[in-house]
Structures are given as structure tokens and as C-alpha cells.
PDB file of N, CA and C in Angstrom:
ATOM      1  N   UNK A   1      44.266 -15.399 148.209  1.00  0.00           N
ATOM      2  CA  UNK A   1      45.456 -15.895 147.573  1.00  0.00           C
ATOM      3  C   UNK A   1      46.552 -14.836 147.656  1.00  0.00           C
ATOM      4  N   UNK A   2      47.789 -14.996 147.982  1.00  0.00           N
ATOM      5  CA  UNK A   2      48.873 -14.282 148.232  1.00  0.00           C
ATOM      6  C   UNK A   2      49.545 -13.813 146.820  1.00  0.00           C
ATOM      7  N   UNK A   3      49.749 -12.583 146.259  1.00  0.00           N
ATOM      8  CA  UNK A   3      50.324 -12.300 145.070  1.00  0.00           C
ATOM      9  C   UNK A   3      51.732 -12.537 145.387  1.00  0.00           C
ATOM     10  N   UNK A   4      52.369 -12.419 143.894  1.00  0.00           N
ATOM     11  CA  UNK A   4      53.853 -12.883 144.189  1.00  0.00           C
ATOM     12  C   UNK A   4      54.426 -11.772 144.642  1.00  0.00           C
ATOM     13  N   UNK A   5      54.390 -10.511 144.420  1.00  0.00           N
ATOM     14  CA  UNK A   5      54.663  -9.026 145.100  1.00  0.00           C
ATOM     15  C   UNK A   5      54.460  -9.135 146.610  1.00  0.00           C
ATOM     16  N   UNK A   6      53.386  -9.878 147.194  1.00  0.00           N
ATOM     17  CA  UNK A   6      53.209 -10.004 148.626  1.00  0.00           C
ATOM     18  C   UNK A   6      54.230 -10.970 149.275  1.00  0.00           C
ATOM     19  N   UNK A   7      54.474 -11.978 148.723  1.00  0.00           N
ATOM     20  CA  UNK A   7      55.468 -13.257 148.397  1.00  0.00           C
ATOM     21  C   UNK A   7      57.155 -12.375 148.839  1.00  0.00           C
ATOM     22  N   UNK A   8      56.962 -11.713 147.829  1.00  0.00           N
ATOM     23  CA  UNK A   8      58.195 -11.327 147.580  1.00  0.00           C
ATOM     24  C   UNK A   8      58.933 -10.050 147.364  1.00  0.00           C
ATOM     25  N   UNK A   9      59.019  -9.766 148.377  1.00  0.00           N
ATOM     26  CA  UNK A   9      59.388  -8.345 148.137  1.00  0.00           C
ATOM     27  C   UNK A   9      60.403  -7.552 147.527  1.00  0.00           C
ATOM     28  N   UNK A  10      61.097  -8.559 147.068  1.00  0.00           N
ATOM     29  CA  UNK A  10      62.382  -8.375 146.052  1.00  0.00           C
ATOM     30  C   UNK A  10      62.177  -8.953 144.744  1.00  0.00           C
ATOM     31  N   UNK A  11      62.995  -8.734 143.982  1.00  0.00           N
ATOM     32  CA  UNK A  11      63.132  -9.214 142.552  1.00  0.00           C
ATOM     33  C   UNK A  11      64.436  -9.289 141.962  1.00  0.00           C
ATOM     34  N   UNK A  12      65.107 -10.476 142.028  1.00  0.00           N
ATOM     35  CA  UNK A  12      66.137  -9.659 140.923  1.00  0.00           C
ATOM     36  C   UNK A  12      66.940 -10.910 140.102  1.00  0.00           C
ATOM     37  N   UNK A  13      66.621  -9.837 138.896  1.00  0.00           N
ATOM     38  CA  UNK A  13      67.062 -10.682 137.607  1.00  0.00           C
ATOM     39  C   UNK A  13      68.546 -10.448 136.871  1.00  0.00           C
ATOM     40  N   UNK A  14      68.731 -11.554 136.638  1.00  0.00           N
ATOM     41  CA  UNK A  14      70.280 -11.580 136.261  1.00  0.00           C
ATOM     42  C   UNK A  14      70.410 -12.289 134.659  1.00  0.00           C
ATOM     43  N   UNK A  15      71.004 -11.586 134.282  1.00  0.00           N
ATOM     44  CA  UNK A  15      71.237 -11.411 132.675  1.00  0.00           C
ATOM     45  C   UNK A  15      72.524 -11.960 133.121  1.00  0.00           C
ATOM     46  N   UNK A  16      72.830 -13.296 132.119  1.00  0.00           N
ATOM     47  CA  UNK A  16      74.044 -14.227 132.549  1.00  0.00           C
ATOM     48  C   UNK A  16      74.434 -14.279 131.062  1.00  0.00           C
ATOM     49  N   UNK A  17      76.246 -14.273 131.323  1.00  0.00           N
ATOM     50  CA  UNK A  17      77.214 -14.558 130.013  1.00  0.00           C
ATOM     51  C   UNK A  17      78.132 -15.074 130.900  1.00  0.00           C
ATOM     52  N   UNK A  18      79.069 -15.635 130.213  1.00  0.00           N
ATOM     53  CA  UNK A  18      80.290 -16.206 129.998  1.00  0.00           C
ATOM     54  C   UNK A  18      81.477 -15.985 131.290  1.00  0.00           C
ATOM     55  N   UNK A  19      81.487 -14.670 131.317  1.00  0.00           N
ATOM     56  CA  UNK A  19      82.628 -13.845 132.016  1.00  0.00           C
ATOM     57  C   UNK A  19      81.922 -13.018 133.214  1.00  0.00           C
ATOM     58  N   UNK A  20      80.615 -12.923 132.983  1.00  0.00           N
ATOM     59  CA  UNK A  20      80.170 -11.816 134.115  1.00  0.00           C
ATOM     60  C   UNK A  20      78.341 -12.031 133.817  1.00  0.00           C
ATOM     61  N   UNK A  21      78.234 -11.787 134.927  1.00  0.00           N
ATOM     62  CA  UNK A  21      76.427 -11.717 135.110  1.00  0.00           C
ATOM     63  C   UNK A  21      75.899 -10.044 135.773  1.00  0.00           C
ATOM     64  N   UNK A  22      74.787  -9.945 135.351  1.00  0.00           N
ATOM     65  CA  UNK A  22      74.087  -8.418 135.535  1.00  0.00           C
ATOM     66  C   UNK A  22      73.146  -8.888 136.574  1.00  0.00           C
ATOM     67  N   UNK A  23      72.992  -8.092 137.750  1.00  0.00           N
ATOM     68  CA  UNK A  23      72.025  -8.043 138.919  1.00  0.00           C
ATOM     69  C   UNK A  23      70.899  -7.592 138.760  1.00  0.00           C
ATOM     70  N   UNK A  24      70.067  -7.422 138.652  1.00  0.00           N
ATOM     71  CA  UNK A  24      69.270  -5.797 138.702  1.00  0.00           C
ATOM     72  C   UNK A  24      68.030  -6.088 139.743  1.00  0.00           C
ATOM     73  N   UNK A  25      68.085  -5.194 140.998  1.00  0.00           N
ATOM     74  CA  UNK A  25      67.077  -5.748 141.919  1.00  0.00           C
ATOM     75  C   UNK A  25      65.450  -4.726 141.722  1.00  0.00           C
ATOM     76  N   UNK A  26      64.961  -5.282 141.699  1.00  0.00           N
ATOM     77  CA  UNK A  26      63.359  -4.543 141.719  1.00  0.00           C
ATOM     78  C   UNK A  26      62.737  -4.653 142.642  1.00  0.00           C
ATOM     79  N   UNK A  27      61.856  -3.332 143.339  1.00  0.00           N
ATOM     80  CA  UNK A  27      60.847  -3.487 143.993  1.00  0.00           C
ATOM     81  C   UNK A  27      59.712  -4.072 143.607  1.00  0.00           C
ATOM     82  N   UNK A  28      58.506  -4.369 144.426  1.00  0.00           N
ATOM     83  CA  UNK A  28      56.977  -5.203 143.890  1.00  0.00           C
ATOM     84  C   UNK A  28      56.326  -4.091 142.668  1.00  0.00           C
ATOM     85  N   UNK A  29      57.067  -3.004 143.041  1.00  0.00           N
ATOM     86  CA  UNK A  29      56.279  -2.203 141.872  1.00  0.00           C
ATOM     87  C   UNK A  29      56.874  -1.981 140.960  1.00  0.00           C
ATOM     88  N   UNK A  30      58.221  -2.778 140.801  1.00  0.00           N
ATOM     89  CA  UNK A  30      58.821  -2.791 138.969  1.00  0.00           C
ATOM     90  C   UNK A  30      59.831  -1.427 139.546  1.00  0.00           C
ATOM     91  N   UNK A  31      60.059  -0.845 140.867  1.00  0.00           N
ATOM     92  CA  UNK A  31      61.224   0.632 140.627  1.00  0.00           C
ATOM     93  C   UNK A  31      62.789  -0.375 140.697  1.00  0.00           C
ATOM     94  N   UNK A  32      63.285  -0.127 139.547  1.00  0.00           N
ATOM     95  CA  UNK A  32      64.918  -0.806 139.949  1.00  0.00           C
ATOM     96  C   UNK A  32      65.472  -0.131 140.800  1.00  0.00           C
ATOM     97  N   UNK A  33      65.644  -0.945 141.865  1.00  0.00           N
ATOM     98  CA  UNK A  33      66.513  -0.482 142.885  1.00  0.00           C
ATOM     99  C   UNK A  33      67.807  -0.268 142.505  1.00  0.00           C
ATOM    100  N   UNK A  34      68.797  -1.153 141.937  1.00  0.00           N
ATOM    101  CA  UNK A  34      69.686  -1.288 141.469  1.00  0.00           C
ATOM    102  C   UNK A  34      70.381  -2.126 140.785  1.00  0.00           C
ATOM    103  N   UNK A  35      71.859  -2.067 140.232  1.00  0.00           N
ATOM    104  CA  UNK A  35      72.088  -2.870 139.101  1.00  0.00           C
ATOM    105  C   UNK A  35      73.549  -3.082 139.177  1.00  0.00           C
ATOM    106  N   UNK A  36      74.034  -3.883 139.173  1.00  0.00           N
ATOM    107  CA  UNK A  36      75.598  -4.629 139.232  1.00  0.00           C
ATOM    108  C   UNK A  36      75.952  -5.162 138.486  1.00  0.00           C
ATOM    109  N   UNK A  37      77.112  -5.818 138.010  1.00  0.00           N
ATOM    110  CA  UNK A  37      77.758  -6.463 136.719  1.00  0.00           C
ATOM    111  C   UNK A  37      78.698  -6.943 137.878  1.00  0.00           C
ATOM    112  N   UNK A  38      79.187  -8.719 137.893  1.00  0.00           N
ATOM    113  CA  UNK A  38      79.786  -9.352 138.831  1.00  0.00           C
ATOM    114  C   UNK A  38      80.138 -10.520 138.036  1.00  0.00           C
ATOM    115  N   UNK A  39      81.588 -10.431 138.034  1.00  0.00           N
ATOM    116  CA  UNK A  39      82.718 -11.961 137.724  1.00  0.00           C
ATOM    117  C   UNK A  39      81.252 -13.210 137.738  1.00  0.00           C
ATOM    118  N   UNK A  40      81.450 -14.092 136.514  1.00  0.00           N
ATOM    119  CA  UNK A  40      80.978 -14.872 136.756  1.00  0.00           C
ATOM    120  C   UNK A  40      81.630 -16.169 137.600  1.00  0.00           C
ATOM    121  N   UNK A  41      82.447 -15.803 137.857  1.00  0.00           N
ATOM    122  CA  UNK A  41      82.902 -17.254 138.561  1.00  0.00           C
ATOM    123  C   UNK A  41      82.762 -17.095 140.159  1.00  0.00           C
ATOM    124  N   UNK A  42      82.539 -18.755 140.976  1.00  0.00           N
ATOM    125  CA  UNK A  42      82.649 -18.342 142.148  1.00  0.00           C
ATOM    126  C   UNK A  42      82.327 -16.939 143.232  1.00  0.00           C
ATOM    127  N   UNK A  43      83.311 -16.620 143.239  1.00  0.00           N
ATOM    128  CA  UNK A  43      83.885 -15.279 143.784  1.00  0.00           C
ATOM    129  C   UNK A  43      83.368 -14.259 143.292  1.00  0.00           C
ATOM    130  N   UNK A  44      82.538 -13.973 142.033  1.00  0.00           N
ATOM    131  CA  UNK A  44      81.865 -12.917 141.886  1.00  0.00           C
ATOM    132  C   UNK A  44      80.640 -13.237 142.533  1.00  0.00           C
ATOM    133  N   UNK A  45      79.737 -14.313 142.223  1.00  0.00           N
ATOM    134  CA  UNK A  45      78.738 -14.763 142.350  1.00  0.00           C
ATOM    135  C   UNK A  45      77.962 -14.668 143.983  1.00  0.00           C
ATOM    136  N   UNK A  46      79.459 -14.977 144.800  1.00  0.00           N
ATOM    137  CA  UNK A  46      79.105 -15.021 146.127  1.00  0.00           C
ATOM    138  C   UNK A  46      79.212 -13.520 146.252  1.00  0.00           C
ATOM    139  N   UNK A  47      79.487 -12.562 145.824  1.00  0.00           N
ATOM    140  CA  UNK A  47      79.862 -10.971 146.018  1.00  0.00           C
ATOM    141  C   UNK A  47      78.580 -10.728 145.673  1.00  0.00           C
ATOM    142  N   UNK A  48      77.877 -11.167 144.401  1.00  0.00           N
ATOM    143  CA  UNK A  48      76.580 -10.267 144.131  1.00  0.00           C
ATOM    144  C   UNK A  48      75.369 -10.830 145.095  1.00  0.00           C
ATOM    145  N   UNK A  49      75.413 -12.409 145.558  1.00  0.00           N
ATOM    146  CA  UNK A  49      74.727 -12.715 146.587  1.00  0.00           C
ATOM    147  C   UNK A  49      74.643 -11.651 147.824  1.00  0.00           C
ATOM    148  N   UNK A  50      76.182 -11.554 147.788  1.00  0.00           N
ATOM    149  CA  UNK A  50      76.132 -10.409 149.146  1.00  0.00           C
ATOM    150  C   UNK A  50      75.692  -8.766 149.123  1.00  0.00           C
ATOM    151  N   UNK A  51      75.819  -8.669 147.759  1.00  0.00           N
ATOM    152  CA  UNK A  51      75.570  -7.486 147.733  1.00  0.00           C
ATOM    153  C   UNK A  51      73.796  -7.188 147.307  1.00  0.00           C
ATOM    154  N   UNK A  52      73.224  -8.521 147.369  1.00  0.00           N
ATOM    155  CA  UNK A  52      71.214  -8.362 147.159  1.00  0.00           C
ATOM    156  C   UNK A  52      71.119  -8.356 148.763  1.00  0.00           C
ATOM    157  N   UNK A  53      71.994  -9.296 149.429  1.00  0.00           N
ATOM    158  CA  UNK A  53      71.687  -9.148 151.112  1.00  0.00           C
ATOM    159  C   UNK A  53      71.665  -8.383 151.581  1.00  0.00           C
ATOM    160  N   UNK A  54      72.567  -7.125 151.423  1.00  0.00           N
ATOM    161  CA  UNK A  54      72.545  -6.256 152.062  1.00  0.00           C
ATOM    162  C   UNK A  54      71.879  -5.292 151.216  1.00  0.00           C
ATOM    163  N   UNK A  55      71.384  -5.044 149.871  1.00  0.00           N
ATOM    164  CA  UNK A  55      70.092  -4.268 149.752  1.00  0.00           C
ATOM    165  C   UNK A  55      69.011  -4.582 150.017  1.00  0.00           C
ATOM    166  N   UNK A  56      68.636  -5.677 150.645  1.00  0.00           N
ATOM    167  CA  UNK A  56      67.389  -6.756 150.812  1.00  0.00           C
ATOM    168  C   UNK A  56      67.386  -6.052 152.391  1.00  0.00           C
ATOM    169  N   UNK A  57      67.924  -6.256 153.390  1.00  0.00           N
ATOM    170  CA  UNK A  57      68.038  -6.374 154.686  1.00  0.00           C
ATOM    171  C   UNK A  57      68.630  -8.011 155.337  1.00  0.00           C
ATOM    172  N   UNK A  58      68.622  -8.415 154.090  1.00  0.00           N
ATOM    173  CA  UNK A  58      68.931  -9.628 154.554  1.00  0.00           C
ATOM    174  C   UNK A  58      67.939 -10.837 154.338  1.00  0.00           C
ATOM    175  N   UNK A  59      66.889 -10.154 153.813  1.00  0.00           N
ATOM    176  CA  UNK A  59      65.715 -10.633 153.466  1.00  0.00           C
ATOM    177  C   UNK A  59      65.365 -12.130 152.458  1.00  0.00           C
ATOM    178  N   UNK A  60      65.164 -13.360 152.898  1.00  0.00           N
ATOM    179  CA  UNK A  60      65.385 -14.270 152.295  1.00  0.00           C
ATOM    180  C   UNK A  60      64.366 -14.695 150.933  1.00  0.00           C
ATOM    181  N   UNK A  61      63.200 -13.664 150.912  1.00  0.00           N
ATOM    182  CA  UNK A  61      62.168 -13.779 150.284  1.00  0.00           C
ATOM    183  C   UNK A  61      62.208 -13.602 149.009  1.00  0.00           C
ATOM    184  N   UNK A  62      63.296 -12.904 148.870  1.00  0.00           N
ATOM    185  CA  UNK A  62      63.885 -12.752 147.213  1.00  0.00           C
ATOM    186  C   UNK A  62      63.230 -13.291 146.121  1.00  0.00           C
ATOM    187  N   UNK A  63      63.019 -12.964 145.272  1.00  0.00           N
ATOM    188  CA  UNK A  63      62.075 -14.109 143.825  1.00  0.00           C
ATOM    189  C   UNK A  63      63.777 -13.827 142.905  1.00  0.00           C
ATOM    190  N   UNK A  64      64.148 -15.072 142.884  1.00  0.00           N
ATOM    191  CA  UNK A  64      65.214 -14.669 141.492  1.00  0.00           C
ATOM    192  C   UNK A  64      64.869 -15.108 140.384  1.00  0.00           C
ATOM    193  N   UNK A  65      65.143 -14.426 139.014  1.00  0.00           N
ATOM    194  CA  UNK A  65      64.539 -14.812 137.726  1.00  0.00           C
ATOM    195  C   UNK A  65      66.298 -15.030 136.973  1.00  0.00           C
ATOM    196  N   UNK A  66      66.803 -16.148 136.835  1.00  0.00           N
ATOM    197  CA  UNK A  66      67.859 -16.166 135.923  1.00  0.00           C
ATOM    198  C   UNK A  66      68.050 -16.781 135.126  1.00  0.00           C
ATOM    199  N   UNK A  67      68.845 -16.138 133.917  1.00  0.00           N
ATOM    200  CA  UNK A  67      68.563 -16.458 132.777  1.00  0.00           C
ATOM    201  C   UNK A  67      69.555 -17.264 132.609  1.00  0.00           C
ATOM    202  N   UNK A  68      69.021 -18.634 131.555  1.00  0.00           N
ATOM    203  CA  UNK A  68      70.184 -19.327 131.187  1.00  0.00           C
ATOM    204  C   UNK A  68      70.335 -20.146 131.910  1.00  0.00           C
ATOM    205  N   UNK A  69      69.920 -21.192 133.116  1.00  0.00           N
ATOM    206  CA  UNK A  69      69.619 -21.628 133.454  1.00  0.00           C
ATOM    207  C   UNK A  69      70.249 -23.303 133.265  1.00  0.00           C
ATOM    208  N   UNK A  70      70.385 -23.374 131.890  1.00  0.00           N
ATOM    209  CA  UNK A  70      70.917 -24.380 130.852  1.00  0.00           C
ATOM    210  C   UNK A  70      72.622 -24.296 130.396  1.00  0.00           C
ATOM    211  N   UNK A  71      72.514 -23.245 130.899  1.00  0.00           N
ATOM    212  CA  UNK A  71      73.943 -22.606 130.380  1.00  0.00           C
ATOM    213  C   UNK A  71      74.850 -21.635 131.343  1.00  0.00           C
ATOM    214  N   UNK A  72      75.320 -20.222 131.077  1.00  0.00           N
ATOM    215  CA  UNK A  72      75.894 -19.646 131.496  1.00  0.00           C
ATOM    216  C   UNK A  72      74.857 -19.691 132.797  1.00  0.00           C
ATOM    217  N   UNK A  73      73.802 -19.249 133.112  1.00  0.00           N
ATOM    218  CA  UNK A  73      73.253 -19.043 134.843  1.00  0.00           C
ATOM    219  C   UNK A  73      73.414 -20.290 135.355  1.00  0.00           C
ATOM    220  N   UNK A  74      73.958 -21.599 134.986  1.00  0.00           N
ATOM    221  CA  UNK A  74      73.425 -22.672 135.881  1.00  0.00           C
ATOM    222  C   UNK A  74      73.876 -23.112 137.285  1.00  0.00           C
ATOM    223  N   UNK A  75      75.296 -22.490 137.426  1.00  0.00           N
ATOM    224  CA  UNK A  75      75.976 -22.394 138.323  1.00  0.00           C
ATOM    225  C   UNK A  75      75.252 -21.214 139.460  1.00  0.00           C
ATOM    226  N   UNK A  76      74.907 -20.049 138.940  1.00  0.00           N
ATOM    227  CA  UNK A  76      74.385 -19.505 139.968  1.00  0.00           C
ATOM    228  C   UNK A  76      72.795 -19.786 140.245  1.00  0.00           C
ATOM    229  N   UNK A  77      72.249 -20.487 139.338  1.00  0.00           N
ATOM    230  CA  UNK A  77      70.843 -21.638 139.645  1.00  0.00           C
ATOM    231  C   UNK A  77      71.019 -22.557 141.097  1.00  0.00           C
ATOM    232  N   UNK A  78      72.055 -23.188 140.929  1.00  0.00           N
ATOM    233  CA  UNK A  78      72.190 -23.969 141.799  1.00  0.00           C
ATOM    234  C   UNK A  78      72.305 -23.725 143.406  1.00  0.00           C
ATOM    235  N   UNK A  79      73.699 -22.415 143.174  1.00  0.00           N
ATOM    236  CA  UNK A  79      73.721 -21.839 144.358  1.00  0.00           C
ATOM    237  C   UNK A  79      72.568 -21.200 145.013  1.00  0.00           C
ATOM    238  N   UNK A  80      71.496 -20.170 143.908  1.00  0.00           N
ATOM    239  CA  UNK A  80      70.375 -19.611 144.728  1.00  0.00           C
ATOM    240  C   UNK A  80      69.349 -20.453 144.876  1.00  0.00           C
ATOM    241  N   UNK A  81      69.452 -22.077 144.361  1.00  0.00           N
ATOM    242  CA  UNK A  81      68.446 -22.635 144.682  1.00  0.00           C
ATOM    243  C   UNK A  81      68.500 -23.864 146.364  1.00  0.00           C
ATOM    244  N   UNK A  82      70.077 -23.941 146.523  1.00  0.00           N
ATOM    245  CA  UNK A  82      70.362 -24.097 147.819  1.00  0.00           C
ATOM    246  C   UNK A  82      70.413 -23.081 149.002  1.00  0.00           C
ATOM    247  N   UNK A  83      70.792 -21.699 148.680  1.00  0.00           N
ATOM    248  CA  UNK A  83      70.838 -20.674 149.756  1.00  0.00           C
ATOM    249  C   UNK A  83      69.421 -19.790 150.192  1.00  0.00           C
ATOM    250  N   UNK A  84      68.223 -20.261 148.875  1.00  0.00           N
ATOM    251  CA  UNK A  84      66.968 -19.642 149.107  1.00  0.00           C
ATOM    252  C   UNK A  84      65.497 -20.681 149.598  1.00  0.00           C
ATOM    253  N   UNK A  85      65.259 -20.363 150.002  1.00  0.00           N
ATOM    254  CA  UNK A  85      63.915 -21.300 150.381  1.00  0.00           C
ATOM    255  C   UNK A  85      62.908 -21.707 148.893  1.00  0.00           C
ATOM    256  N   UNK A  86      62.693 -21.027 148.109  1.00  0.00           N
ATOM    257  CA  UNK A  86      61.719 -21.056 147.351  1.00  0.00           C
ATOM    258  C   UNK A  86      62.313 -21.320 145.539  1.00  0.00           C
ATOM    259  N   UNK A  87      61.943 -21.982 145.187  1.00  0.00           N
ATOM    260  CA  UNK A  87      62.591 -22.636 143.741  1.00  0.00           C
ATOM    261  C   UNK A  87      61.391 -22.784 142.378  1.00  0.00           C
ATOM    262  N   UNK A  88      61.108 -22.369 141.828  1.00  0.00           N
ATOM    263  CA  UNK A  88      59.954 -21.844 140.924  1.00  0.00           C
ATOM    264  C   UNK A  88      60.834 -22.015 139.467  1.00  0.00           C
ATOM    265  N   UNK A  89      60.185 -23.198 139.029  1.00  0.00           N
ATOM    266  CA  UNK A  89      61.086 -23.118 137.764  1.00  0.00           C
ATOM    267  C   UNK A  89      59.911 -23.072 136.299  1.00  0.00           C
ATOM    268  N   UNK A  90      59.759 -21.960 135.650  1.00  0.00           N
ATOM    269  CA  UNK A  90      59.108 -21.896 134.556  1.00  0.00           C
ATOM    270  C   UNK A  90      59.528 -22.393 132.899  1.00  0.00           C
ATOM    271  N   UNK A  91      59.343 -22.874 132.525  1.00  0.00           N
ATOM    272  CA  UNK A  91      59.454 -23.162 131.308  1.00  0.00           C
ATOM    273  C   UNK A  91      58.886 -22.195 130.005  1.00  0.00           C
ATOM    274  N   UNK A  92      59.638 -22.227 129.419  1.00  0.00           N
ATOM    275  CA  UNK A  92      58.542 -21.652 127.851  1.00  0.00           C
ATOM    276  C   UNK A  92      59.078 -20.283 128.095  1.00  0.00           C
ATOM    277  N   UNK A  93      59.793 -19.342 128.692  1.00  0.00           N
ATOM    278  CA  UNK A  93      60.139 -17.564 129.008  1.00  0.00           C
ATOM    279  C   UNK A  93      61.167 -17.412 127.754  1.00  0.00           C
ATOM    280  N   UNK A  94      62.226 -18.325 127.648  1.00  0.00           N
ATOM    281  CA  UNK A  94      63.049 -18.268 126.459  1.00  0.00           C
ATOM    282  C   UNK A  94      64.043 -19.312 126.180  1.00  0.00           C
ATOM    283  N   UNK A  95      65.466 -19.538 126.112  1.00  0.00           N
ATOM    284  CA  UNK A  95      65.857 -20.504 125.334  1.00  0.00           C
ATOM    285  C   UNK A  95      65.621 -21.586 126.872  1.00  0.00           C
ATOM    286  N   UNK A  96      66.521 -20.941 127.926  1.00  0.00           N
ATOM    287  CA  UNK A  96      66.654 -22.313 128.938  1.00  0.00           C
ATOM    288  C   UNK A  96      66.408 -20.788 130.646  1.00  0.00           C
ATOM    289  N   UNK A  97      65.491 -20.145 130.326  1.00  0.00           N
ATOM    290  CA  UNK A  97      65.380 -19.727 131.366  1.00  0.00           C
ATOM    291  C   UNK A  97      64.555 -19.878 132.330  1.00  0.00           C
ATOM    292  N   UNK A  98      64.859 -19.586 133.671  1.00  0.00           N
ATOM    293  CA  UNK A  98      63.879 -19.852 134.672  1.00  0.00           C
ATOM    294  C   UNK A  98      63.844 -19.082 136.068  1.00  0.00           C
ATOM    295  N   UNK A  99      62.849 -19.362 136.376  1.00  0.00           N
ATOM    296  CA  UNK A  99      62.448 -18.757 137.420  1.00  0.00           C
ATOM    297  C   UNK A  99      62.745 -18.906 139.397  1.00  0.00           C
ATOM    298  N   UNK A 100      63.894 -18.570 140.331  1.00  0.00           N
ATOM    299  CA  UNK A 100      64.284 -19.184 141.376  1.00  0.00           C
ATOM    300  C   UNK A 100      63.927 -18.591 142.128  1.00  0.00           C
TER     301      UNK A 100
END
């Protein structure tokens, strides 16, 4: 059976509000690679997309975990669930979050 670390060699979770969303990309072993704060609208959204691509390699395997899902993330739900292959939606983590 394939672990999700084998799956996925990226991670990155985004802490979503109103005005701006937080990036933070992880390796399989939990080291944060790094961390961004990006406009929530549009135009930020497609900036922090671009900016996991090019710490990724370009790498489509990404696991995204975003929060809010119901709310402030849903807009960028949508987008990473059309621009990524893989869509994993968990229930029960907290108010409306999930797993992309």
C-alpha cells in the first residue's frame, strides 16, 4: 500500500481569512519548507499557486489541506481542485475543513 508521503511529496496547508490566506509547504517529513501570506482574491491566489510550483518543481502531486472550505478557502478549493489531479475531502478535522 502506498503511504500518503510516497503519494505526495508536498504538503501545503493554507490557513484562510477574509483578506489573505497563509501557504505553508511541507516536506513528507513535516520540515516546513516555507511560508507565504497572499491576497485572497483572484490574483493572489493564482500568485501563491505559482509560487508552490516553483518550490515543487512543478510537481503536480501536491496534497493540499485547506481550511475553510465552507467559507473563506472555498474559492481556492475549487481552483486546486480543478488545477490538481487528486481531491480528498475529509470531514470531521474542524468547522468546514478539508482535505485537496
Amino acid at each position: 500500500m502506498t503511504s500518503i508521503a510516497q503519494a505526495h511529496p508536498h504538503l501545503v496547508g493554507v490557513d484562510t481569512h477574509s483578506r489573505s490566506h497563509v501557504y505553508t509547504l511541507i516536506d513528507p517529513v513535516g520540515t516546513i519548507l516555507g511560508a507565504r501570506r497572499f491576497p485572497a482574491a483572484g490574483a493572489g491566489m493564482a500568485r501563491a499557486i505559482g509560487w508552490i510550483g516553483a518550490s515543487t518543481g512543478r510537481d503536480m502531486r501536491v496534497l493540499w489541506v485547506v481550511e475553510g472550505c465552507a467559507s473563506y478557502g472555498a474559492a481556492l478549493a475549487v481552483i486546486v481542485y480543478h488545477r490538481f489531479v487528486l481531491c480528498v475531502v475529509i470531514t470531521g478535522i474542524g468547522q468546514s475543513d478539508c482535505l485537496i
